[in-house]
C-alpha atoms as a PDB file:
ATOM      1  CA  UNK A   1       0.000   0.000   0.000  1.00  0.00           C
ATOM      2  CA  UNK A   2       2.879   2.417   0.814  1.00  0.00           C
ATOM      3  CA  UNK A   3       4.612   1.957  -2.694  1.00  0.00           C
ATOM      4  CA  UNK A   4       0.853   2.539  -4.113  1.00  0.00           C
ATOM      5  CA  UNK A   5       0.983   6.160  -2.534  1.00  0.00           C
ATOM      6  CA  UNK A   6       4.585   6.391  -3.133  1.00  0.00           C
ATOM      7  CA  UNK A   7       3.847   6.004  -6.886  1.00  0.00           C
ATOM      8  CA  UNK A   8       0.674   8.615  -6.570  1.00  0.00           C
ATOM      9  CA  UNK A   9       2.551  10.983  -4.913  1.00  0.00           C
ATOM     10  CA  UNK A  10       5.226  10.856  -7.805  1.00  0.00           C
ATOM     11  CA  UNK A  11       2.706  11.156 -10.505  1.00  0.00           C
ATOM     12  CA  UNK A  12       0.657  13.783  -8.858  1.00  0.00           C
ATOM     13  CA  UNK A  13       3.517  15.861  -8.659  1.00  0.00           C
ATOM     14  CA  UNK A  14       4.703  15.037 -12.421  1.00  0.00           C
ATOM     15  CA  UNK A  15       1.147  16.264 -13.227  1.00  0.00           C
ATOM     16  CA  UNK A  16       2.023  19.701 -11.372  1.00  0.00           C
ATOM     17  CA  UNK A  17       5.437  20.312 -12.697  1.00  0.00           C
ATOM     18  CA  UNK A  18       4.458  19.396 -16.417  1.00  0.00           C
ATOM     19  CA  UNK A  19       1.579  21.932 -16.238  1.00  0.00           C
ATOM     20  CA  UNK A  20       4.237  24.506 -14.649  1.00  0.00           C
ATOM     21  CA  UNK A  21       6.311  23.940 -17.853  1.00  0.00           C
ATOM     22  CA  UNK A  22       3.765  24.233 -20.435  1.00  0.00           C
ATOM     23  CA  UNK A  23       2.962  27.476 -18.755  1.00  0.00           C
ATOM     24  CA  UNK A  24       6.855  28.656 -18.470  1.00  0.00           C
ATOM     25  CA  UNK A  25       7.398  27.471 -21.903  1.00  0.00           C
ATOM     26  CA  UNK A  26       4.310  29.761 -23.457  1.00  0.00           C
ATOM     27  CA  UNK A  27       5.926  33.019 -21.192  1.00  0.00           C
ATOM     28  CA  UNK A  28       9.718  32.446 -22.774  1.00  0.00           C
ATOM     29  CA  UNK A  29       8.184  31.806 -25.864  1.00  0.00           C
ATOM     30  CA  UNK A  30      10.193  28.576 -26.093  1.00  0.00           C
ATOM     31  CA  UNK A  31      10.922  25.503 -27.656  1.00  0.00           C
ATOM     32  CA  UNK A  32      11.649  21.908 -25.912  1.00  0.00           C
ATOM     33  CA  UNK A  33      12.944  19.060 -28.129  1.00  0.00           C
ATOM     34  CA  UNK A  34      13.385  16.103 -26.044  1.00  0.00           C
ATOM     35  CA  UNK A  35      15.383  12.664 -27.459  1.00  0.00           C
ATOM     36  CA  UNK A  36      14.209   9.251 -27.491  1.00  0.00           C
ATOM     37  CA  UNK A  37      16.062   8.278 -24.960  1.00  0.00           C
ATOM     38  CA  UNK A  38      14.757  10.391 -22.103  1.00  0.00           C
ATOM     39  CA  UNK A  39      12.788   9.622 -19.242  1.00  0.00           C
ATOM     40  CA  UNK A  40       8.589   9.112 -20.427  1.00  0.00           C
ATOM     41  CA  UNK A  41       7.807  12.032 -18.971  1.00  0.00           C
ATOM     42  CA  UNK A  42       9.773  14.376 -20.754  1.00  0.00           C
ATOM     43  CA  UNK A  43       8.118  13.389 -23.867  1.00  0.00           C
ATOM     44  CA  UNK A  44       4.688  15.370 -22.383  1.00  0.00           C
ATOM     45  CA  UNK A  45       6.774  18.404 -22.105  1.00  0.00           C
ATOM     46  CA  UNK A  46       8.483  18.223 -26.041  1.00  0.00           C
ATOM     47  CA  UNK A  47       7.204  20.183 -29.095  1.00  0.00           C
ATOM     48  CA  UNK A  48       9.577  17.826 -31.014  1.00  0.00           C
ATOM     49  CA  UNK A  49      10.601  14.056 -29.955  1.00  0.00           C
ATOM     50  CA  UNK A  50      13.202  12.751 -31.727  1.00  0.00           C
ATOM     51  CA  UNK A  51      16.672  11.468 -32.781  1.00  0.00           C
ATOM     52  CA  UNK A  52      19.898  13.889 -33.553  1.00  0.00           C
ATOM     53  CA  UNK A  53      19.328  14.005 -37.044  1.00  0.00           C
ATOM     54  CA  UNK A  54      15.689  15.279 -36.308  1.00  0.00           C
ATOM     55  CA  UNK A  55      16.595  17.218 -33.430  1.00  0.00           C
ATOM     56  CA  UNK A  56      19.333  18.937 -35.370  1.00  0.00           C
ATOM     57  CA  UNK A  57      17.144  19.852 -37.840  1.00  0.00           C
ATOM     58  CA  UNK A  58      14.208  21.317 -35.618  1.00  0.00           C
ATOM     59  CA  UNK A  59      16.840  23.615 -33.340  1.00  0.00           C
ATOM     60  CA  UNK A  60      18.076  25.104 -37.077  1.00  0.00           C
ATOM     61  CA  UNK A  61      13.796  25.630 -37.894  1.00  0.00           C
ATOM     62  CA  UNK A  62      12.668  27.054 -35.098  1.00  0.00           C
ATOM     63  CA  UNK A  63      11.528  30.699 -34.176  1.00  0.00           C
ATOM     64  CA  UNK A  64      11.343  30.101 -30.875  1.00  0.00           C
ATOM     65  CA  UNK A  65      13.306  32.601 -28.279  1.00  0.00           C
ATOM     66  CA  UNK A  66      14.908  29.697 -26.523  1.00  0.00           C
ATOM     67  CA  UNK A  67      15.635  26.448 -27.021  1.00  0.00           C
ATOM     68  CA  UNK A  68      15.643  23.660 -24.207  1.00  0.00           C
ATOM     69  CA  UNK A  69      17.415  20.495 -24.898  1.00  0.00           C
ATOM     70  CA  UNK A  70      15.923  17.534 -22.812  1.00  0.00           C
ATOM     71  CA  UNK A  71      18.874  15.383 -24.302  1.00  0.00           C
ATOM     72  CA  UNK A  72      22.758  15.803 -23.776  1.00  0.00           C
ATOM     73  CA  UNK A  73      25.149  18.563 -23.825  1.00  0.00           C
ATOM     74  CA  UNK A  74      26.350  18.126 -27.790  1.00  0.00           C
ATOM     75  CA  UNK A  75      22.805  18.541 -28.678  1.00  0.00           C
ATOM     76  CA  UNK A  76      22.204  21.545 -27.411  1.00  0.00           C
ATOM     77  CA  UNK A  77      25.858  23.107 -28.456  1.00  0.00           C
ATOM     78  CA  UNK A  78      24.320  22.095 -31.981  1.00  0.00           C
ATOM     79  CA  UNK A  79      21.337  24.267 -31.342  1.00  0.00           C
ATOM     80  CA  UNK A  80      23.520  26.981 -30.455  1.00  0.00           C
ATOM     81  CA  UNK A  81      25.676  27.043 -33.428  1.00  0.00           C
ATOM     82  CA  UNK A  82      22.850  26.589 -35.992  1.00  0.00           C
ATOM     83  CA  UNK A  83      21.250  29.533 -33.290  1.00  0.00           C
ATOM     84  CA  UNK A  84      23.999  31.716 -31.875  1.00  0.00           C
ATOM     85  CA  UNK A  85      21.400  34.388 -31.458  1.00  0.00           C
ATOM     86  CA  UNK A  86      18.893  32.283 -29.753  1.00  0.00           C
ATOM     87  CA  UNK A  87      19.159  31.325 -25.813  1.00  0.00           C
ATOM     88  CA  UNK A  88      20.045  27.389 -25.820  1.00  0.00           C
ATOM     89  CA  UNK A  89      19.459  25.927 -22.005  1.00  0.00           C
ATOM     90  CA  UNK A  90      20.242  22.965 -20.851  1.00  0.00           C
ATOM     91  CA  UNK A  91      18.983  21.590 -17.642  1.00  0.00           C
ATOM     92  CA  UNK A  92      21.655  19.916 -16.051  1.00  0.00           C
ATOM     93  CA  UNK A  93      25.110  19.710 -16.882  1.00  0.00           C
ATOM     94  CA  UNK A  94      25.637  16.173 -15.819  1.00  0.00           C
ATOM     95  CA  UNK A  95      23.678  15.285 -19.349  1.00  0.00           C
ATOM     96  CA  UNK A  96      27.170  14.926 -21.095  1.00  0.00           C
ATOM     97  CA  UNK A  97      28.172  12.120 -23.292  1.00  0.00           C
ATOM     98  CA  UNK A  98      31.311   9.822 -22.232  1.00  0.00           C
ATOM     99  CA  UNK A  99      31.167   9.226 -26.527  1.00  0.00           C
ATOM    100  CA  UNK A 100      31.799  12.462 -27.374  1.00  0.00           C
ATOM    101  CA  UNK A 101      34.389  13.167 -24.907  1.00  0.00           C
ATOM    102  CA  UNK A 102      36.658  10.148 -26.242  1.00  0.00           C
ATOM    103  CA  UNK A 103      37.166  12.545 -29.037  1.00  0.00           C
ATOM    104  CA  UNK A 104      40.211  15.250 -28.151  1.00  0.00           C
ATOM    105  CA  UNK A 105      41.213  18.218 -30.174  1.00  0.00           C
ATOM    106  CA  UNK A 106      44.863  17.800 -29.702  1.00  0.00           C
ATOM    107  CA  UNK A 107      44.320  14.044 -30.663  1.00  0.00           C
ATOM    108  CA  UNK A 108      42.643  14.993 -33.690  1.00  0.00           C
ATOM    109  CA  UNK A 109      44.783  17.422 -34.958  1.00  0.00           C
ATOM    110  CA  UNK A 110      47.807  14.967 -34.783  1.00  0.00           C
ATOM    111  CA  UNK A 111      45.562  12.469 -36.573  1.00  0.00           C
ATOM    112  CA  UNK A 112      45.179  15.365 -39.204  1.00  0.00           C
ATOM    113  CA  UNK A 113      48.959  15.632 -39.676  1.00  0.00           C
ATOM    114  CA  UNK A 114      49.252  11.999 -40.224  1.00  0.00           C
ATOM    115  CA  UNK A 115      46.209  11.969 -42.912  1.00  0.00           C
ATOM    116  CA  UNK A 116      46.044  14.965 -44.805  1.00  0.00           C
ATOM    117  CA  UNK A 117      44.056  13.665 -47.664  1.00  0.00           C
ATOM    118  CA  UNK A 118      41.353  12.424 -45.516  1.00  0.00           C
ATOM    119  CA  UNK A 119      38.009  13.579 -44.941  1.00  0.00           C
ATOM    120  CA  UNK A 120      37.190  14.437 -41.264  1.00  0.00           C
ATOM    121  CA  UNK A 121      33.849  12.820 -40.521  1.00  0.00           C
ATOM    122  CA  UNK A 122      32.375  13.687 -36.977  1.00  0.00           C
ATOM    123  CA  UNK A 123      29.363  11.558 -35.660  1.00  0.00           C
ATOM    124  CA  UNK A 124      26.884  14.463 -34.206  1.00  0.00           C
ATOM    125  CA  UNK A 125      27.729  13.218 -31.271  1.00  0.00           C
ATOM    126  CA  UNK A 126      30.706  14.690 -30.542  1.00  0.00           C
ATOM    127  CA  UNK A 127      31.936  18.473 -28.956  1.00  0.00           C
ATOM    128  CA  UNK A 128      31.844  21.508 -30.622  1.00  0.00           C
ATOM    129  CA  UNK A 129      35.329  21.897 -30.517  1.00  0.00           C
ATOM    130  CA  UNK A 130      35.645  18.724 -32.610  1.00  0.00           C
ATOM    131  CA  UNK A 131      32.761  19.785 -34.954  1.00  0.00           C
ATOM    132  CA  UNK A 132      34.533  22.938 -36.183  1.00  0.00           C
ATOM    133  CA  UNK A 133      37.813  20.767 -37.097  1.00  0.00           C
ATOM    134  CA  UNK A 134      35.387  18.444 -39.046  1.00  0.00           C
ATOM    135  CA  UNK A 135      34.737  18.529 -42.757  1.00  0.00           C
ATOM    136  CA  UNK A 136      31.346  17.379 -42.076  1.00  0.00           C
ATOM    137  CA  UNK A 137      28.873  15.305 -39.575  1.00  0.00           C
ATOM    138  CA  UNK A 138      26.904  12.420 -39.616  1.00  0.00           C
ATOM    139  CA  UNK A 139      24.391  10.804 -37.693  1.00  0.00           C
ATOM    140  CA  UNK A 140      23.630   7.079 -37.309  1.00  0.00           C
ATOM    141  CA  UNK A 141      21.626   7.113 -39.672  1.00  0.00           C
ATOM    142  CA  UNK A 142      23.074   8.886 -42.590  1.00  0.00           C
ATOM    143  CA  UNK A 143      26.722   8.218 -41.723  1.00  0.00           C
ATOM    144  CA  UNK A 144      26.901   5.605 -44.609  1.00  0.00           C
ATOM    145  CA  UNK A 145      25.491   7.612 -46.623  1.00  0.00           C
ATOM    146  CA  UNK A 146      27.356  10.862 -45.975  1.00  0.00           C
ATOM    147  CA  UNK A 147      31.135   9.195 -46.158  1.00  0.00           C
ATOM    148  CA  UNK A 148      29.818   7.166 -49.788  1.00  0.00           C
ATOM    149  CA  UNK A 149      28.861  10.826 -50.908  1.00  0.00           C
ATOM    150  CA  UNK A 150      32.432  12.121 -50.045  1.00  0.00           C
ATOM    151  CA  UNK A 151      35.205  12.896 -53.191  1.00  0.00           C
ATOM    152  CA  UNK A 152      38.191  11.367 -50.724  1.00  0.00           C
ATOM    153  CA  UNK A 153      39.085   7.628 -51.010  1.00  0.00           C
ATOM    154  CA  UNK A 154      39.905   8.099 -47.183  1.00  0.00           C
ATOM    155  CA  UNK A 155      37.577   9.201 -44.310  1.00  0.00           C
ATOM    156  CA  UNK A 156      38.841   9.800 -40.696  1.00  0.00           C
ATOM    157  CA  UNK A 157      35.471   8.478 -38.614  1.00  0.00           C
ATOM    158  CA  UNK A 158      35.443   9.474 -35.031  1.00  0.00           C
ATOM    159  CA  UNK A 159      34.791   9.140 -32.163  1.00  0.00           C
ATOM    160  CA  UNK A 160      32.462   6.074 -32.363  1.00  0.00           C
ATOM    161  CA  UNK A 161      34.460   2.917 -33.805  1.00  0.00           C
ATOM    162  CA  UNK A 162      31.615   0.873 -33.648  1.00  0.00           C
ATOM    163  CA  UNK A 163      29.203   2.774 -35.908  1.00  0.00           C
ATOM    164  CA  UNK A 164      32.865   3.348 -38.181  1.00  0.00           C
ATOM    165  CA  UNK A 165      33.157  -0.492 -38.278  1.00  0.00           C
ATOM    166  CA  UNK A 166      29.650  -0.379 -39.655  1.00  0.00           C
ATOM    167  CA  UNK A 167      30.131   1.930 -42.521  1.00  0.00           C
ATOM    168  CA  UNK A 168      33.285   0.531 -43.476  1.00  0.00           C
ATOM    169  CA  UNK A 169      31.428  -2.883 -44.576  1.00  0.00           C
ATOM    170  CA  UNK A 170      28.997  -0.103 -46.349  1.00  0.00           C
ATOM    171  CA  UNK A 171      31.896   1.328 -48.532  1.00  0.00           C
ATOM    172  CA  UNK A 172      34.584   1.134 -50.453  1.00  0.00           C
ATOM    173  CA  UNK A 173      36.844   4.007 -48.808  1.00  0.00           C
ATOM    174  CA  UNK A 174      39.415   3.515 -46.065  1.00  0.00           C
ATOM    175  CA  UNK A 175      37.985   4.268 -43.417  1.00  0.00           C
ATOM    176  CA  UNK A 176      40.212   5.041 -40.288  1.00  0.00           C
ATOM    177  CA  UNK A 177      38.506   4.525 -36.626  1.00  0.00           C
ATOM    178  CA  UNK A 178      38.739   6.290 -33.708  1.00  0.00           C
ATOM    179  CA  UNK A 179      38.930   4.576 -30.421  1.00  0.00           C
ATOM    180  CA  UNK A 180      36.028   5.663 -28.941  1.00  0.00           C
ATOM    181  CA  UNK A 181      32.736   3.899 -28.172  1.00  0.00           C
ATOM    182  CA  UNK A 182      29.392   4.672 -26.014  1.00  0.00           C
ATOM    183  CA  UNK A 183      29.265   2.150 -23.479  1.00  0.00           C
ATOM    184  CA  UNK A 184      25.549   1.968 -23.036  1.00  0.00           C
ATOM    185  CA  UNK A 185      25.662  -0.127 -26.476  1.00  0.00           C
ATOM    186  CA  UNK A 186      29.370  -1.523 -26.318  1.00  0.00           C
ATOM    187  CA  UNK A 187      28.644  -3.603 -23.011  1.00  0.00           C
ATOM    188  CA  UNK A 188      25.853  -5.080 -24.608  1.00  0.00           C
ATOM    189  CA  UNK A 189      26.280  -8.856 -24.540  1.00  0.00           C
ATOM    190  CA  UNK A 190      26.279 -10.778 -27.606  1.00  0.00           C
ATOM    191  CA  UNK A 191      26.135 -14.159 -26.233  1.00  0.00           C
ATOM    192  CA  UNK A 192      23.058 -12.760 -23.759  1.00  0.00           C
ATOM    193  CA  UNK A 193      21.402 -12.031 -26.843  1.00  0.00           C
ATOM    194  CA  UNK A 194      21.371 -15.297 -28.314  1.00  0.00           C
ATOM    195  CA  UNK A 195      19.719 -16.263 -25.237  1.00  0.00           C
ATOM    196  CA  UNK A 196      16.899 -13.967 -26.167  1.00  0.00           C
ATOM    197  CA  UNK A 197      16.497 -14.708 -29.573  1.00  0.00           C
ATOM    198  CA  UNK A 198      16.038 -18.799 -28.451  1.00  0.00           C
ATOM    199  CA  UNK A 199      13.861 -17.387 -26.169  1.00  0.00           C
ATOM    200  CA  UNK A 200      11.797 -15.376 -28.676  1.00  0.00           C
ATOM    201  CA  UNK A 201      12.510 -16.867 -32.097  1.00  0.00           C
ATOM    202  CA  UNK A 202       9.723 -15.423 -33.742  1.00  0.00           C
ATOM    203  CA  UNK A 203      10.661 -12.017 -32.706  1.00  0.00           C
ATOM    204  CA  UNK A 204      12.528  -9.964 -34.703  1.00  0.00           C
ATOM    205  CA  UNK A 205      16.076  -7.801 -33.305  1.00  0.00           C
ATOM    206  CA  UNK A 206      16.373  -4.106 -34.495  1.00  0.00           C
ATOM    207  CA  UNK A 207      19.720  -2.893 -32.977  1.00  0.00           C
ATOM    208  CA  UNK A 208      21.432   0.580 -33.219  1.00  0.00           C
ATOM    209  CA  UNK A 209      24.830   0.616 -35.257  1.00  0.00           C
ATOM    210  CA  UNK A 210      26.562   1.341 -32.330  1.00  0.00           C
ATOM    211  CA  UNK A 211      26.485  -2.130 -30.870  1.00  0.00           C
ATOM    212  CA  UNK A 212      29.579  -3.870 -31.203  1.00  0.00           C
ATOM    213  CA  UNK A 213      29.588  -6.438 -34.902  1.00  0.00           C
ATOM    214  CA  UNK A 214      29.237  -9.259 -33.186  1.00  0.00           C
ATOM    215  CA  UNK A 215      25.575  -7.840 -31.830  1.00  0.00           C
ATOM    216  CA  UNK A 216      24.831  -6.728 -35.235  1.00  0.00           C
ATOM    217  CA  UNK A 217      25.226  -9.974 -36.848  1.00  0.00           C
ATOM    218  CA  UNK A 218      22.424 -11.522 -34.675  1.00  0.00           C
ATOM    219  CA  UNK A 219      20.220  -8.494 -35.831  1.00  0.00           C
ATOM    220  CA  UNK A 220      17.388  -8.444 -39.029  1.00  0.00           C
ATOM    221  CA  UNK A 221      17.884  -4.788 -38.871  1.00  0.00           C
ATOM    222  CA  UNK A 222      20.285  -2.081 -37.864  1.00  0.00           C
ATOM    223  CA  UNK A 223      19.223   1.121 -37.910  1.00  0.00           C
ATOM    224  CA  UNK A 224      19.624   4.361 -35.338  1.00  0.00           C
ATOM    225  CA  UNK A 225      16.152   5.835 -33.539  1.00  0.00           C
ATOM    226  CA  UNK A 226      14.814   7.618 -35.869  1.00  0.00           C
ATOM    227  CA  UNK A 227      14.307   4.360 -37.983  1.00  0.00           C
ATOM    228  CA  UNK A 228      13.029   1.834 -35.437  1.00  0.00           C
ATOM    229  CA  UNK A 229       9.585   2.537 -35.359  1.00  0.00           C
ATOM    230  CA  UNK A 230       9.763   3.007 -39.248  1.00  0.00           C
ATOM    231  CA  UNK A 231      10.319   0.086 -39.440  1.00  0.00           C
ATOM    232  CA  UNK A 232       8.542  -1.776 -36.469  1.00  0.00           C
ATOM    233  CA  UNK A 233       5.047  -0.393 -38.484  1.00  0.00           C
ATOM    234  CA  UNK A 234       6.302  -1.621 -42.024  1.00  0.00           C
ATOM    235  CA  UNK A 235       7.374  -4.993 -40.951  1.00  0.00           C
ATOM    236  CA  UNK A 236       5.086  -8.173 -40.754  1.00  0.00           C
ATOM    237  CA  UNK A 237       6.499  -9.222 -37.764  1.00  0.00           C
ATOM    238  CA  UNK A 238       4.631  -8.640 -34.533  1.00  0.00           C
ATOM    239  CA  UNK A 239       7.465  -9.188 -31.771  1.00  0.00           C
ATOM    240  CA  UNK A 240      10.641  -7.142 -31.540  1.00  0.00           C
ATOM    241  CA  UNK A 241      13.602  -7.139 -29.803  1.00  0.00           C
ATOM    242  CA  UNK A 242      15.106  -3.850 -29.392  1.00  0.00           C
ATOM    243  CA  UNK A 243      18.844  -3.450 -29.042  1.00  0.00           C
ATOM    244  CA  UNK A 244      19.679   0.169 -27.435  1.00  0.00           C
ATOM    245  CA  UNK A 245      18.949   2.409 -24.464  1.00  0.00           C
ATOM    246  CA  UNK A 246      16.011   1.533 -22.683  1.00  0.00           C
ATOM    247  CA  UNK A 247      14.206   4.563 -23.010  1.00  0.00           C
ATOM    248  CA  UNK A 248      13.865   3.711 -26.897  1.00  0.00           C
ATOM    249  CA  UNK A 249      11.846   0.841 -25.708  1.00  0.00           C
ATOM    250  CA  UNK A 250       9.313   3.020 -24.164  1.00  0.00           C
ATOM    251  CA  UNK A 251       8.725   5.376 -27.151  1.00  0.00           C
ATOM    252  CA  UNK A 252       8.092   2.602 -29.807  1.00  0.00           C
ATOM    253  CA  UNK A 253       5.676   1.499 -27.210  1.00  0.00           C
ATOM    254  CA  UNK A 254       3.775   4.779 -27.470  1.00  0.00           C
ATOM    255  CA  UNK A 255       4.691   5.140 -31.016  1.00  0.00           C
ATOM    256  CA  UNK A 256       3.580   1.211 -32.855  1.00  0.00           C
ATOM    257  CA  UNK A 257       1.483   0.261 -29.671  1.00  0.00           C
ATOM    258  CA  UNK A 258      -0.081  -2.739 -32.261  1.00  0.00           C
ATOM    259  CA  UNK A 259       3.389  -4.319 -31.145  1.00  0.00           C
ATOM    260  CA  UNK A 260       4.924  -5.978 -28.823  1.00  0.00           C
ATOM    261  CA  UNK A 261       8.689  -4.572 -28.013  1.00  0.00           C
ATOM    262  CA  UNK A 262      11.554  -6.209 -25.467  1.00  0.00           C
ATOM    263  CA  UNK A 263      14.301  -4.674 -24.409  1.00  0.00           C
ATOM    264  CA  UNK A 264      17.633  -5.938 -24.967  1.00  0.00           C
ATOM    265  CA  UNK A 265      19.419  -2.871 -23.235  1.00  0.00           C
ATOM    266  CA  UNK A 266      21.451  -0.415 -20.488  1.00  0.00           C
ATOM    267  CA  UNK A 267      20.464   2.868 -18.806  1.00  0.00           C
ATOM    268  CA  UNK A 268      22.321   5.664 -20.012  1.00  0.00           C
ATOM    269  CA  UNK A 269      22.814   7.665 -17.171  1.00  0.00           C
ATOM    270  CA  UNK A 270      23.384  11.176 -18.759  1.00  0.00           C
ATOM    271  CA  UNK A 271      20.144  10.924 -20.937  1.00  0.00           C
ATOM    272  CA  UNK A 272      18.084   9.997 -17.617  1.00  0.00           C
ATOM    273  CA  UNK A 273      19.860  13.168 -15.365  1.00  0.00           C
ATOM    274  CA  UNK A 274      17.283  15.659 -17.025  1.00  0.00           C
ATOM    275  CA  UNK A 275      14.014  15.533 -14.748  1.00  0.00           C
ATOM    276  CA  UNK A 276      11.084  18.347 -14.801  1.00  0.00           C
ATOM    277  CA  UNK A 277      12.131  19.894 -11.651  1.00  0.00           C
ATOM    278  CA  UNK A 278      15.599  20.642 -13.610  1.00  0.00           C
ATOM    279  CA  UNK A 279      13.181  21.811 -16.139  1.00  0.00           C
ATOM    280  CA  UNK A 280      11.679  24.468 -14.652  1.00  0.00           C
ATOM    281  CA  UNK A 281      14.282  25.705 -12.447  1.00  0.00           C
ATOM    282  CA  UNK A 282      16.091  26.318 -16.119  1.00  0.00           C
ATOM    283  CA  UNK A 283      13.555  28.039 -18.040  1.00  0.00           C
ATOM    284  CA  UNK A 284      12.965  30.089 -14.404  1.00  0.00           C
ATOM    285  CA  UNK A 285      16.088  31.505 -14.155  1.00  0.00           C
ATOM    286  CA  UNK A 286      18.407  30.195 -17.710  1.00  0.00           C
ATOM    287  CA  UNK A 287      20.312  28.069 -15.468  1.00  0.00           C
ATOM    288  CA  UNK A 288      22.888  26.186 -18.045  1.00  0.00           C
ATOM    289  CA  UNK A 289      22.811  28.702 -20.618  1.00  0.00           C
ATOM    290  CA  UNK A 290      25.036  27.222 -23.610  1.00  0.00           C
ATOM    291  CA  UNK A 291      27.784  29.596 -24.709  1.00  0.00           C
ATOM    292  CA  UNK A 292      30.281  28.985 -27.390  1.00  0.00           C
ATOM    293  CA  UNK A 293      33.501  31.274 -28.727  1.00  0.00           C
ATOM    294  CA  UNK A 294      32.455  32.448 -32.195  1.00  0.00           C
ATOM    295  CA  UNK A 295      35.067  30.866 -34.180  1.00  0.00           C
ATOM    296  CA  UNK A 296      34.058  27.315 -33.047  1.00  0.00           C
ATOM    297  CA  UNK A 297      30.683  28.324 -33.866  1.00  0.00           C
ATOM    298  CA  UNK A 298      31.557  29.698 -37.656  1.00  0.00           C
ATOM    299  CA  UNK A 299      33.855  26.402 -37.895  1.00  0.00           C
ATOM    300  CA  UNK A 300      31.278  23.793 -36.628  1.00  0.00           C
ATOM    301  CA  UNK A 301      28.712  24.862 -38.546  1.00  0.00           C
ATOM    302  CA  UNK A 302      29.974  24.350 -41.834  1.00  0.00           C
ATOM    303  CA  UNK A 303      30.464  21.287 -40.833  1.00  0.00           C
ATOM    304  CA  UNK A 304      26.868  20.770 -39.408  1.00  0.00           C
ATOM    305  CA  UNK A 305      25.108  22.690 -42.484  1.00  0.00           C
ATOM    306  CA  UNK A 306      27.013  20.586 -44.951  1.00  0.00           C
ATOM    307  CA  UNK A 307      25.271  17.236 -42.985  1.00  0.00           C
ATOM    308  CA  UNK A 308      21.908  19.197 -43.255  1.00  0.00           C
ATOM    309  CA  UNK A 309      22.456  20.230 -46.644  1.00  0.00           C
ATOM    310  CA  UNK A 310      23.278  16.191 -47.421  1.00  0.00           C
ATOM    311  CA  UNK A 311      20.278  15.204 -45.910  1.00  0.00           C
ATOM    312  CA  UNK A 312      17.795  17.914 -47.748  1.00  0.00           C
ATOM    313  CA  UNK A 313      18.874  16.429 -51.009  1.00  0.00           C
ATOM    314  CA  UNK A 314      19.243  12.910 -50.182  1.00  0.00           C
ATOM    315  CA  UNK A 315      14.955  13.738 -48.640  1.00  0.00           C
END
């Protein structure tokens, strides 16, 4: 009975504090865009739910005053770059990403020196810093794509070497990895998903190219957020296994709720720091306000507009 009024108490207040937003967000004349990865509630709260490819594209769109990222600091940077003018919050700073700090600007710059002739390809999920030394960025999904479309026989694919392992069997370019990873997908256990597949063989397994190959082998289809319910509605199957964060789990639920989803998965901690109370206290008083030097900002974008250019031609 006590965990019963624990669990009231908890969505009572949600109730509050969601209202308090929707209010806060019509006074700043805002915009929230919340990723698929964050906690359910946040998804009340959004004007746009998405991946980083979508989320990229809404931040450059909008007409909103300010911006507030439910999602991880690179996001928001993005919406500042493609925004400089615009006031880009975000609620907490522990939303980082362990990914795109693998990637170092002094690291990068050596790796320049060594490849000249190679393209610079940035995953979006990486620092400003390392955006403005890119020649362009990718997302999951696009990232084949976007490194087939380049005029260089070589492309230098950071920081994610598990999504780079994944184009290179995609292309015919050299593609040279970085040693980074995100460890919500790399500790992902390939043998543990055998297990579920026995134990669900008429389910299908969707996994995100960040999984290590071994994971992706044992999957019918590979594809990043954006694409999962795409293709949960199109196929015939009516079970899926879903290989990612465990928010993403959540959404398709809401999203294809005709079928039935499992989750093969880990918590990523920095997606799941941004609550509402964090929330309002930022769009109170513009705690985390994103500021970036205006070089890296000049720099990164080119880099950024070039993927959204890609991506408005390849539509």
């Amino acid at each position: 009975m006590m965990q019963e009024q624990i669990a009231q108490s908890i969505l009572d207040n949600n109730e509050k504090l969601i209202e308090l937003v929707l209010e806060l967000k019509k006074q700043r004349n805002a915009v929230i865009l919340v990723h698929n990865y964050q906690r359910p509630e946040m998804y009340r709260i959004a004007d746009y739910i998405g991946d980083s490819l979508g989320l990229s594209i809404k931040a450059a769109e909008t007409d909103a005053d300010v911006i507030l990222f439910c999602g991880v600091k690179f996001m928001a940077e993005t919406a500042k770059i493609l925004s400089p003018k615009k006031t880009v919050l975000l609620p907490t700073l522990d939303a980082g990403c362990s990914l795109a700090d693998m990637a170092a600007t002094e690291r990068l710059r050596d790796v320049k020196e060594k490849y000249p002739d190679a393209a610079v390809v940035s995953y979006v999920n990486t620092n400003a810093d390392i955006k403005a030394m890119s020649d362009i960025c990718c997302t999951s999904a696009n990232a084949v794509e976007i490194v087939n479309s380049l005029p260089n026989k070589k492309v230098l694919f950071l920081p994610d070497k598990n999504l780079g392992r994944y184009v290179q069997q995609h292309t015919d370019k050299e593609i040279i990895l970085w040693d980074g990873y995100c460890f919500v997908h790399d500790k992902l256990n390939a043998n543990i998903l055998m297990e579920y597949k026995q134990r669900y063989p008429d389910a299908k397994v969707i996994a995100h190219p960040e999984c290590k190959e071994e994971l992706l082998k044992l999957s019918d289809h590979i594809c990043g957020t954006g694409g999962m319910a795409k293709f949960a509605k199109s196929d015939g199957s009516k079970n899926f296994i879903i290989v990612t964060e465990c928010g993403m789990t959540e959404k398709l639920r809401e999203d294809v709720p005709e079928k039935n989803f499992l989750s093969f998965c880990n918590i990523c901690p920095y997606m799941k720091s941004t609550t509402l109370p964090l929330v309002v206290r930022s769009l109170t008083t513009n705690m985390h306000e994103i500021s970036l030097p205006k070089q890296i900002i000049v720099n990164a974008r080119k880099a950024i507009d070039r993927m959204l250019e890609f991506s408005k031609n390849a539509g």
